[in-house]
C-alpha atoms as a PDB file:
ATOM      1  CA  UNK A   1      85.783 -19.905  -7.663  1.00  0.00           C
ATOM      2  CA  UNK A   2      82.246 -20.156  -6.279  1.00  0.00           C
ATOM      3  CA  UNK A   3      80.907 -17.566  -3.855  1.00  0.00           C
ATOM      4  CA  UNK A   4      79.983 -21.023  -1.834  1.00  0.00           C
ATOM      5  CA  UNK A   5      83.359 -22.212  -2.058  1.00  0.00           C
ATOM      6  CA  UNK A   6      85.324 -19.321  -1.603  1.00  0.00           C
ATOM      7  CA  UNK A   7      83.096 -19.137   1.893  1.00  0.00           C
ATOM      8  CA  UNK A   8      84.234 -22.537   3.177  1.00  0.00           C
ATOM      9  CA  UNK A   9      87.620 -21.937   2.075  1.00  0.00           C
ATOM     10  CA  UNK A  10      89.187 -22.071   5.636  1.00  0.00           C
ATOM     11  CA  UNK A  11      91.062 -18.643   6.736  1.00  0.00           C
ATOM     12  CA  UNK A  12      95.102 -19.076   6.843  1.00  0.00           C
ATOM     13  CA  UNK A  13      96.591 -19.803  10.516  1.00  0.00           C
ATOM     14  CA  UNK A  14      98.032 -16.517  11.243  1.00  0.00           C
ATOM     15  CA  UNK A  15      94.297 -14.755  10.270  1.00  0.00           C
ATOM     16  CA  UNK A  16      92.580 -17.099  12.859  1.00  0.00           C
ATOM     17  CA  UNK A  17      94.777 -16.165  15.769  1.00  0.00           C
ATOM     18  CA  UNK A  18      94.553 -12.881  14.782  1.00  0.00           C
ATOM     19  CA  UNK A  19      90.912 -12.650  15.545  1.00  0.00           C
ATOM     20  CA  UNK A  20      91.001 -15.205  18.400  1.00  0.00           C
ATOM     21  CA  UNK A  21      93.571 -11.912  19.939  1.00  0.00           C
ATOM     22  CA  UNK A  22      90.653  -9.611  18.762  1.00  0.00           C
ATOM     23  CA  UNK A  23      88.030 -11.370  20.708  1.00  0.00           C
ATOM     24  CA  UNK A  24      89.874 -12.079  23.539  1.00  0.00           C
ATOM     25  CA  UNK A  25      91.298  -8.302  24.200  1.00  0.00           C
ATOM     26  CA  UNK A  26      87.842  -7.173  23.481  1.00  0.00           C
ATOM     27  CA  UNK A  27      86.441  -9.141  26.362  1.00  0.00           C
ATOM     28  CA  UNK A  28      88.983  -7.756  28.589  1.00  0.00           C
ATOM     29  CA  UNK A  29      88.764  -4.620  27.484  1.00  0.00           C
ATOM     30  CA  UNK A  30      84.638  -4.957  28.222  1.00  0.00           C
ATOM     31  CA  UNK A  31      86.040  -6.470  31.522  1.00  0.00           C
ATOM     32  CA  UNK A  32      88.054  -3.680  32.028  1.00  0.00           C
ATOM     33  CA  UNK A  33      85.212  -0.771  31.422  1.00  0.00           C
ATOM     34  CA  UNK A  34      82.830  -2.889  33.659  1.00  0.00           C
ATOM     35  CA  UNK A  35      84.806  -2.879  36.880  1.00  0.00           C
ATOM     36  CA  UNK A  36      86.525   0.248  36.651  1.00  0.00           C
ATOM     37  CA  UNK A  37      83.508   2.768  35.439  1.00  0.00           C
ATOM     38  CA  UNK A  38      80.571   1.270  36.556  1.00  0.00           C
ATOM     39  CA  UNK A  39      81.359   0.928  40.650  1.00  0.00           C
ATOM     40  CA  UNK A  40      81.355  -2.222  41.006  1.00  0.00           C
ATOM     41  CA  UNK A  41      82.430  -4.294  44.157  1.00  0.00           C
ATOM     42  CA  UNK A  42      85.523  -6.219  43.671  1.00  0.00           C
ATOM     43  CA  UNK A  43      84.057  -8.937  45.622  1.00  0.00           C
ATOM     44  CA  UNK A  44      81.184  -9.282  43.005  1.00  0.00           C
ATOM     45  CA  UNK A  45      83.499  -8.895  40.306  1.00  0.00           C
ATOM     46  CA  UNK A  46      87.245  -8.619  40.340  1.00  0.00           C
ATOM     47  CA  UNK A  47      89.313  -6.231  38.019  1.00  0.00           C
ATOM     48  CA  UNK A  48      91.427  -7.944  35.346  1.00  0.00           C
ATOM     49  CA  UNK A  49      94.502  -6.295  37.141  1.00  0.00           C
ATOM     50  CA  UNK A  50      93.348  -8.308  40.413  1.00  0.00           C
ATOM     51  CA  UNK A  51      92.164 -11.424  37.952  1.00  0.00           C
ATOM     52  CA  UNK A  52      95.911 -11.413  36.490  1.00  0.00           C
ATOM     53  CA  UNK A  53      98.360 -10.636  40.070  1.00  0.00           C
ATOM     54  CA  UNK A  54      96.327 -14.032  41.552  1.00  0.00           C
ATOM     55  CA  UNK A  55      96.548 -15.853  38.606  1.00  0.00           C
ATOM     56  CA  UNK A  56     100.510 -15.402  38.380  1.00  0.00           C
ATOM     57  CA  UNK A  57     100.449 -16.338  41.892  1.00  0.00           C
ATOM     58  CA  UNK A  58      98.046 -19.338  41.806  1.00  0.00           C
ATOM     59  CA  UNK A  59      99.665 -21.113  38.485  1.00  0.00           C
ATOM     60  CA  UNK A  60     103.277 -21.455  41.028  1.00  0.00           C
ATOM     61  CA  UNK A  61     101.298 -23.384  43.458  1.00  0.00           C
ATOM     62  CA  UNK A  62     101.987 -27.092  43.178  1.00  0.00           C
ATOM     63  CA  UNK A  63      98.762 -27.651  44.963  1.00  0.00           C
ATOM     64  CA  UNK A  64      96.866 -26.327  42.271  1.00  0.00           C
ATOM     65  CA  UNK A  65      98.680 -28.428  39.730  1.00  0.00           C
ATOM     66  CA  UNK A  66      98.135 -31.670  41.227  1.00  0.00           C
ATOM     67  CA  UNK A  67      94.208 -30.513  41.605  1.00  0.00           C
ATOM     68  CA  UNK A  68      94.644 -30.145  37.639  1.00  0.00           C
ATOM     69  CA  UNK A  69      96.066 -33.416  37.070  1.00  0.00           C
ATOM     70  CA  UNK A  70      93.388 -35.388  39.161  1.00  0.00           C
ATOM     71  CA  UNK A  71      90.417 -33.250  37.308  1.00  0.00           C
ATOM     72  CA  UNK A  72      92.076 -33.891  34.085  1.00  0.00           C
ATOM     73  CA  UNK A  73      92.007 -37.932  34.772  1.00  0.00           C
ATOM     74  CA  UNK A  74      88.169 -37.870  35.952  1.00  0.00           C
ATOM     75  CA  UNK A  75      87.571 -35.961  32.389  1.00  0.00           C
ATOM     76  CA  UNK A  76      89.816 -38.401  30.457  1.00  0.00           C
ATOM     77  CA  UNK A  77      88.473 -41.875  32.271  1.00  0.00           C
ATOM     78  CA  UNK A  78      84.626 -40.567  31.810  1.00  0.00           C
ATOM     79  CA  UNK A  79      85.199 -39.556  28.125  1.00  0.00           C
ATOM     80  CA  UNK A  80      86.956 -42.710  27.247  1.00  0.00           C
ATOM     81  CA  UNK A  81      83.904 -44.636  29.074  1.00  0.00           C
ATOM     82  CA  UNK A  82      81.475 -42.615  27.642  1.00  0.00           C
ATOM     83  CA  UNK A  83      82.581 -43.028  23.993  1.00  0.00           C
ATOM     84  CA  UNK A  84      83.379 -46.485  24.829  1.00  0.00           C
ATOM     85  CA  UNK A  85      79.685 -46.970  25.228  1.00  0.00           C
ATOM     86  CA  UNK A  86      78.105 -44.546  22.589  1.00  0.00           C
ATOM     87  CA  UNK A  87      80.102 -45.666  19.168  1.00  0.00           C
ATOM     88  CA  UNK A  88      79.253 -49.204  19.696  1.00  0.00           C
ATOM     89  CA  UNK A  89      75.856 -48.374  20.615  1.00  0.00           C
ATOM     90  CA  UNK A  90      75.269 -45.917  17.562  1.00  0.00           C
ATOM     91  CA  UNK A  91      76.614 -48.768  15.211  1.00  0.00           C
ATOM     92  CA  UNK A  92      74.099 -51.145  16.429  1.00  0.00           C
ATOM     93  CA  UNK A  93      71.364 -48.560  16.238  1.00  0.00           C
ATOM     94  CA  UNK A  94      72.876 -47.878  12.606  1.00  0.00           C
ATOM     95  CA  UNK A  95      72.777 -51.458  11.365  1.00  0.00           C
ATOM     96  CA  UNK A  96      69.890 -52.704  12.597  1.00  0.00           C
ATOM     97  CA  UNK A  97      66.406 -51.672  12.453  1.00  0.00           C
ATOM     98  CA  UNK A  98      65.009 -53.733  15.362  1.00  0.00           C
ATOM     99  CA  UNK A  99      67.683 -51.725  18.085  1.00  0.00           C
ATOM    100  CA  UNK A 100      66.977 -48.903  16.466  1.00  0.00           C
ATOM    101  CA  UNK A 101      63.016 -48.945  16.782  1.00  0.00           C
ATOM    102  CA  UNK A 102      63.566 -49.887  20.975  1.00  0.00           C
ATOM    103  CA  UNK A 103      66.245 -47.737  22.108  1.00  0.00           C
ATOM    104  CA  UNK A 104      66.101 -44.611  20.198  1.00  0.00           C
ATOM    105  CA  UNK A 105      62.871 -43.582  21.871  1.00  0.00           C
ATOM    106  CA  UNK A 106      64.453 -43.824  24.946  1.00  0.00           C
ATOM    107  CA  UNK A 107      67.404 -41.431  24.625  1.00  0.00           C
ATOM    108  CA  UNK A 108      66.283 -38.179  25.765  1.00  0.00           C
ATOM    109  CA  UNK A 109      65.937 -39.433  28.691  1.00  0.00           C
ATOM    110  CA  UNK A 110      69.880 -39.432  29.326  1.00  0.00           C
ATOM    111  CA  UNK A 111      69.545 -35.752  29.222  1.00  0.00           C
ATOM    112  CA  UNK A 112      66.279 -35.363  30.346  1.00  0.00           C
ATOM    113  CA  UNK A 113      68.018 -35.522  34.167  1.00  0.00           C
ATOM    114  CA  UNK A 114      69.928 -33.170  35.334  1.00  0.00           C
ATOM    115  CA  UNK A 115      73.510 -34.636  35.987  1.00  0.00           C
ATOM    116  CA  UNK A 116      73.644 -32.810  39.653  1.00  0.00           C
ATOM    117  CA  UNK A 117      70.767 -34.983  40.541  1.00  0.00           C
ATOM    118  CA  UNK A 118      72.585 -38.117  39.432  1.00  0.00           C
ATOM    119  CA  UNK A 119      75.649 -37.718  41.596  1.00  0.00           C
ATOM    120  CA  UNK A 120      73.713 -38.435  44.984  1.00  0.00           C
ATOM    121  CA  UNK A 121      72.906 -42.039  43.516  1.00  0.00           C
ATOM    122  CA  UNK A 122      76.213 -42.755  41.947  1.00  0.00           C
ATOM    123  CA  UNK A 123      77.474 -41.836  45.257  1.00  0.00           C
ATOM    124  CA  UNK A 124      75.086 -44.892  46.902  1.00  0.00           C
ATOM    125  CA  UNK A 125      76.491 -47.253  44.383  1.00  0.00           C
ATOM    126  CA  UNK A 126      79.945 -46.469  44.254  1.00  0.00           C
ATOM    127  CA  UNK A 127      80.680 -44.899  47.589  1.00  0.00           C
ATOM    128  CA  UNK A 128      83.302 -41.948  46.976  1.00  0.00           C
ATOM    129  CA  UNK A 129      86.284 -41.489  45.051  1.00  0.00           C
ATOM    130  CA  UNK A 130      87.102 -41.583  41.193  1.00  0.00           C
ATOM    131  CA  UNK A 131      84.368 -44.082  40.572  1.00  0.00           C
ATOM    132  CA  UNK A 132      81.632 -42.021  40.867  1.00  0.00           C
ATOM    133  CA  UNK A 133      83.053 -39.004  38.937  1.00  0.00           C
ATOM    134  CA  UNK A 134      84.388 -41.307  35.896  1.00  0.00           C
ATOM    135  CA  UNK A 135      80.811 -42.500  35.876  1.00  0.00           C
ATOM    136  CA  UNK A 136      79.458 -38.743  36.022  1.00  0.00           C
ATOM    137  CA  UNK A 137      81.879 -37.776  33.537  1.00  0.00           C
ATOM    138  CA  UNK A 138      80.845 -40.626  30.819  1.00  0.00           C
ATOM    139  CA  UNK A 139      77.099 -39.921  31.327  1.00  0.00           C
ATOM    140  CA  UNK A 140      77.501 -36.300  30.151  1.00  0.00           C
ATOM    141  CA  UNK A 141      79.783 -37.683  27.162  1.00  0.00           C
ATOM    142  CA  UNK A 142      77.746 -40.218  26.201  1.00  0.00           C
ATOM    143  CA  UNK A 143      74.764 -38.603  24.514  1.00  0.00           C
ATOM    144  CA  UNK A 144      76.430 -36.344  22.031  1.00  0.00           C
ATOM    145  CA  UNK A 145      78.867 -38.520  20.715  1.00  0.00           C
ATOM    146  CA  UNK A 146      76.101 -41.413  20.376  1.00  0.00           C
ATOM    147  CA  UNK A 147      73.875 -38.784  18.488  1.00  0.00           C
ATOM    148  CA  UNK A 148      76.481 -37.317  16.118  1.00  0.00           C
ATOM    149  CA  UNK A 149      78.009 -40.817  15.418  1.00  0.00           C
ATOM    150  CA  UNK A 150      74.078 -42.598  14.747  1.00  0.00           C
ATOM    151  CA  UNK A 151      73.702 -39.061  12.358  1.00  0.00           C
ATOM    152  CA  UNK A 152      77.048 -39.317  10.542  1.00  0.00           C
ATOM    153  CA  UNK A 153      76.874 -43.023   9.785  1.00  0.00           C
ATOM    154  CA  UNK A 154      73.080 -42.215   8.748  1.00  0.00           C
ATOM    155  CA  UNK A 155      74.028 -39.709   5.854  1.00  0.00           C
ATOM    156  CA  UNK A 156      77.110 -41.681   4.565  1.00  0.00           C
ATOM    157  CA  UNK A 157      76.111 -41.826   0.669  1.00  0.00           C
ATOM    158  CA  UNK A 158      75.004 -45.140   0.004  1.00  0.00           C
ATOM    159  CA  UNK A 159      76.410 -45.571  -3.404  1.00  0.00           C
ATOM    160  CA  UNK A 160      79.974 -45.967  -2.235  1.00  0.00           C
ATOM    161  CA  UNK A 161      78.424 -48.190   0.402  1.00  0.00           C
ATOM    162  CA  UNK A 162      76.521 -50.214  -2.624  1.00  0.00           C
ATOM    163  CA  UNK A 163      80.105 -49.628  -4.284  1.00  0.00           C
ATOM    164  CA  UNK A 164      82.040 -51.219  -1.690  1.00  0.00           C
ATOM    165  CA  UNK A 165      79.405 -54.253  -1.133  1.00  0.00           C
ATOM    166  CA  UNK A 166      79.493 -55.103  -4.476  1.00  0.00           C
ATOM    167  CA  UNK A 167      83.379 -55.138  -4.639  1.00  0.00           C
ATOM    168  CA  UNK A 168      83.147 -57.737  -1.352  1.00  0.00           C
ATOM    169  CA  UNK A 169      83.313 -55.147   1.491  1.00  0.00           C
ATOM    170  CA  UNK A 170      80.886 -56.487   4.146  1.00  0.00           C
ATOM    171  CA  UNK A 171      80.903 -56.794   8.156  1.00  0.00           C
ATOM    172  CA  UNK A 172      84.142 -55.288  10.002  1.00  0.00           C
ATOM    173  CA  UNK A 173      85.861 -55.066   6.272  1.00  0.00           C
ATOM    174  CA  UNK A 174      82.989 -52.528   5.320  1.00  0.00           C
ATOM    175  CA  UNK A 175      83.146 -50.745   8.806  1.00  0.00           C
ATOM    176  CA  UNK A 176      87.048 -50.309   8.907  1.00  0.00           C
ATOM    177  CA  UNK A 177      87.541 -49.204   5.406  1.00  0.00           C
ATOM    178  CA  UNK A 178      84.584 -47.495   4.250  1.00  0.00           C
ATOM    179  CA  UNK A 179      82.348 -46.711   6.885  1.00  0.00           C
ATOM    180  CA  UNK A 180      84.022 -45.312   9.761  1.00  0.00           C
ATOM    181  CA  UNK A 181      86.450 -43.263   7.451  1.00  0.00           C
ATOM    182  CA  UNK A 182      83.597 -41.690   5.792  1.00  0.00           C
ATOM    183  CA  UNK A 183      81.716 -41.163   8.915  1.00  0.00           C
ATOM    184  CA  UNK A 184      84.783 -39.731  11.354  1.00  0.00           C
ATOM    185  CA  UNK A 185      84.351 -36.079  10.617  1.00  0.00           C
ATOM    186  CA  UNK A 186      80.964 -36.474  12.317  1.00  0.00           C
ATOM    187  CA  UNK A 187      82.205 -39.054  15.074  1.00  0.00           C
ATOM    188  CA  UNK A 188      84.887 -36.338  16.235  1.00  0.00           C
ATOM    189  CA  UNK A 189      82.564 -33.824  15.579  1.00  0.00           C
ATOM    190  CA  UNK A 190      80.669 -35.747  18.595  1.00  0.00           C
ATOM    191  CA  UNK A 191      83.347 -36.526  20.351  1.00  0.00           C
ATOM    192  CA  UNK A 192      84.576 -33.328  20.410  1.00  0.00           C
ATOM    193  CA  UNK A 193      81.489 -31.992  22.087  1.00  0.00           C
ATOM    194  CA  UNK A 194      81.298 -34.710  24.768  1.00  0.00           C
ATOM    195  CA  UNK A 195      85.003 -34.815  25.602  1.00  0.00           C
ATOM    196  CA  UNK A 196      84.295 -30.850  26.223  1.00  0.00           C
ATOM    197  CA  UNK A 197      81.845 -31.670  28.715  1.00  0.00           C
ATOM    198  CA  UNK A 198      83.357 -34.218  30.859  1.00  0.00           C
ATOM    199  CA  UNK A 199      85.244 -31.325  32.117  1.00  0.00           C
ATOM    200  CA  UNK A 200      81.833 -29.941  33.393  1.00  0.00           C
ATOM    201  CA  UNK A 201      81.254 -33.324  34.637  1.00  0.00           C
ATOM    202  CA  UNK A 202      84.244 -34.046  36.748  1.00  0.00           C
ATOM    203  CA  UNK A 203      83.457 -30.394  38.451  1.00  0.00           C
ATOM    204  CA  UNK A 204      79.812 -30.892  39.078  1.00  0.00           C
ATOM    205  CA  UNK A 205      81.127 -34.380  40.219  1.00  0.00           C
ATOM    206  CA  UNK A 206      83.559 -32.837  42.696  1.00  0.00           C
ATOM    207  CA  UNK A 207      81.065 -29.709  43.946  1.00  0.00           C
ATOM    208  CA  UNK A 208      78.659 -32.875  45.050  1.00  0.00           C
ATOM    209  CA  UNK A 209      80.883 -35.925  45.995  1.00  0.00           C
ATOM    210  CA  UNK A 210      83.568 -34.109  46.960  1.00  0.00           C
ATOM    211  CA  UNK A 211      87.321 -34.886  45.820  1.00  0.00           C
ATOM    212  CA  UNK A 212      90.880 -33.161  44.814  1.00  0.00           C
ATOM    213  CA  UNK A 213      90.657 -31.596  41.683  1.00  0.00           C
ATOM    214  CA  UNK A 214      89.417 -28.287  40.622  1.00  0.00           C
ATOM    215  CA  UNK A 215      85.677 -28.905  41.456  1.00  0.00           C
ATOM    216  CA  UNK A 216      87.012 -29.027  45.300  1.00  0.00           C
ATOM    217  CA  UNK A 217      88.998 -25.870  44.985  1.00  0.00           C
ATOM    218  CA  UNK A 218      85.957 -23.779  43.446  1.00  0.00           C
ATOM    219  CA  UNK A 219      84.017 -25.201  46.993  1.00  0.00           C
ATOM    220  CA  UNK A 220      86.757 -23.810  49.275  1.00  0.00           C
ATOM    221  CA  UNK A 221      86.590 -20.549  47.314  1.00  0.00           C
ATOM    222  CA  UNK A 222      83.274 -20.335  47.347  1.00  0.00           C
ATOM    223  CA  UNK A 223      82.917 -20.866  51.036  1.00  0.00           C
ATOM    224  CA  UNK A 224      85.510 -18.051  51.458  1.00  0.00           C
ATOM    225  CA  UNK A 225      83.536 -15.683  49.053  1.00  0.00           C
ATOM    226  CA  UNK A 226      87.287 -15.608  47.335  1.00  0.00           C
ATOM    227  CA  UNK A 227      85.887 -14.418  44.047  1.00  0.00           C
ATOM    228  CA  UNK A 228      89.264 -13.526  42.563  1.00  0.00           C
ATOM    229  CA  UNK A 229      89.997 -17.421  42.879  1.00  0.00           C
ATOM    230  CA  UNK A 230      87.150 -18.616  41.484  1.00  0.00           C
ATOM    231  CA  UNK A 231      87.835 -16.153  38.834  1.00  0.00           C
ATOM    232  CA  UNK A 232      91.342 -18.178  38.240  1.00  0.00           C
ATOM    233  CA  UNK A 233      89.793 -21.692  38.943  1.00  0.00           C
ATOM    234  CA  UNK A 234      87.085 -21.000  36.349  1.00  0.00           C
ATOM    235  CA  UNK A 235      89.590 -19.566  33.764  1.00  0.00           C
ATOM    236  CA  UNK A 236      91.612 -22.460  34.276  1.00  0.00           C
ATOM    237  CA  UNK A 237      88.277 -25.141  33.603  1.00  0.00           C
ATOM    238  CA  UNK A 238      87.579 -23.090  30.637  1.00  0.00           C
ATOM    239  CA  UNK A 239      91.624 -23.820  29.072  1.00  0.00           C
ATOM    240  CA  UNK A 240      90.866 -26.979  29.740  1.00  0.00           C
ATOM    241  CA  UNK A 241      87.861 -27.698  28.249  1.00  0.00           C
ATOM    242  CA  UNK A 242      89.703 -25.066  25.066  1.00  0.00           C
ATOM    243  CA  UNK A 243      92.141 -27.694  24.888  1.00  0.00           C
ATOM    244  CA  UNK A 244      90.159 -30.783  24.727  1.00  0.00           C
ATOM    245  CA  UNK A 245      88.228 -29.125  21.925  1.00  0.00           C
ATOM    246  CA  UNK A 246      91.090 -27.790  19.655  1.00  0.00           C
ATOM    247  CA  UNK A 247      92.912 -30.810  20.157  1.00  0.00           C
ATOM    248  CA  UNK A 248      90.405 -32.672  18.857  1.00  0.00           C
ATOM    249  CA  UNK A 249      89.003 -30.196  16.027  1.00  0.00           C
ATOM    250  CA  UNK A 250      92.346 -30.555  14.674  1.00  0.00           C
ATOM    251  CA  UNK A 251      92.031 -34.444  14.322  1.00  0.00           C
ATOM    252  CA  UNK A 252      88.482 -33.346  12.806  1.00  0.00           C
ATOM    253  CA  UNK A 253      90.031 -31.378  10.701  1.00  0.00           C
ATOM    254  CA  UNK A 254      92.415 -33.394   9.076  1.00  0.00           C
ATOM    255  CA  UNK A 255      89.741 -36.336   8.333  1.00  0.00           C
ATOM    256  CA  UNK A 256      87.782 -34.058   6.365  1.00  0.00           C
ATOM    257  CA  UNK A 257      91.307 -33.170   4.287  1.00  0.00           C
ATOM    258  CA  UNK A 258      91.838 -36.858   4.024  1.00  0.00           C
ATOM    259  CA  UNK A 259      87.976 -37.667   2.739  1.00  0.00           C
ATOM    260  CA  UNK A 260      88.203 -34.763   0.120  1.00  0.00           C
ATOM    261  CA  UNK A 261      91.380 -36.392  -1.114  1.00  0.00           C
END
């Protein structure tokens, strides 16, 4: 075996959690030295003792479950939306030359401004509620999955494409059955990244327009200086968003077993 193949080869299960465990006890560990040795106010940054007693007590709180379900369906609605938008878009910009040439100079701009400056107008043309957030939400999702999806379908080798004409693929045939297949470890690969930040979205959404998930939880905390629950809230955002992107690396993970079979 290849020193280049041997390096891809992926690392069993039981070897990746392993050094997930490393990682993770060496942050707290770091977290640990920090706050205990180096003086510093618990208020500016809480011990992972204080971190852990709140976080036992916040996780039985039905309260914060329900603010977990409503940030969850803001994330879910805006990702869905956004990708809803992007894949048909990066088709189009695939396929034909003439949308390619007039929208793909344009695309920066979708990240060109910032999404806390967006939220004030979506809140003028939706009023307040899940509207605005959803739309948040898909604007963040949006450009990476358009990018990686326009990029994936770009470097799809075009003698299976040539292949598959020639055999009487063409249209929807040739998209369902040899394009997107080859293409989806690079669409997920997107999608991955932009279902990871609608999470960021539906909290930005909720520090500015207000609302009952976990965004509105971090603002009462914050008011209150309650750094130990932000601590929790936070930690809890970041499973989330952890969850989002395993779940879907895994789907990523078994298209690229499926291509190389």
């Amino acid at each position: 075996m290849s020193k280049v193949n041997r390096h891809r080869q992926r690392l069993p299960g039981w070897v990746q959690v392993l050094a997930s465990a490393v990682f993770l006890g060496t942050l707290f560990f770091t977290w640990w030295f920090f706050t205990h040795f180096l003086n510093v106010e618990s208020w500016i940054f809480p011990t992972p003792e204080a971190f852990m007693q709140r976080f036992i007590v916040e996780v039985q709180r039905t309260q914060l479950w329900e603010a977990v379900a409503v940030t969850l369906l803001e994330a879910i609605l805006g990702s869905l939306l956004g990708a809803a938008v992007a894949l048909p878009l990066a088709y189009c910009i695939y396929r034909f030359r003439f949308i390619s040439a007039a929208i793909e100079p344009f695309l920066g701009v979708t990240q060109a401004i910032p999404a806390i400056a967006l939220a004030p107008l979506l809140v003028l043309w939706f009023g307040y509620g899940l509207a605005p957030i959803v739309f948040l939400c898909a604007m963040l999702v949006f450009f990476p999955i358009l990018i990686a999806t326009t990029i994936g379908l770009r470097r799809l080798d075009q003698e299976i494409i040539e292949a598959a004409v020639l055999d009487g693929a063409a249209g929807l045939v040739l998209l369902k059955n040899v394009e997107i297949p080859l293409a989806l470890p690079a669409i997920l690969g997107g999608v991955r990244n932009g279902f990871t930040l609608s999470i960021t979205g539906a909290v930005v959404g909720e520090l500015v327009m207000g609302g009952n998930g976990l965004g509105s939880i971090l603002t009462a905390q914050r008011n209150a200086v309650d750094t130990v629950g932000m601590f929790v809230t936070i930690a809890l955002l970041c499973t989330l968003a952890m969850i989002f992107y395993g779940v879907i690396y895994f789907f990523e993970r078994r298209s690229k077993l499926v291509n190389l079979d």
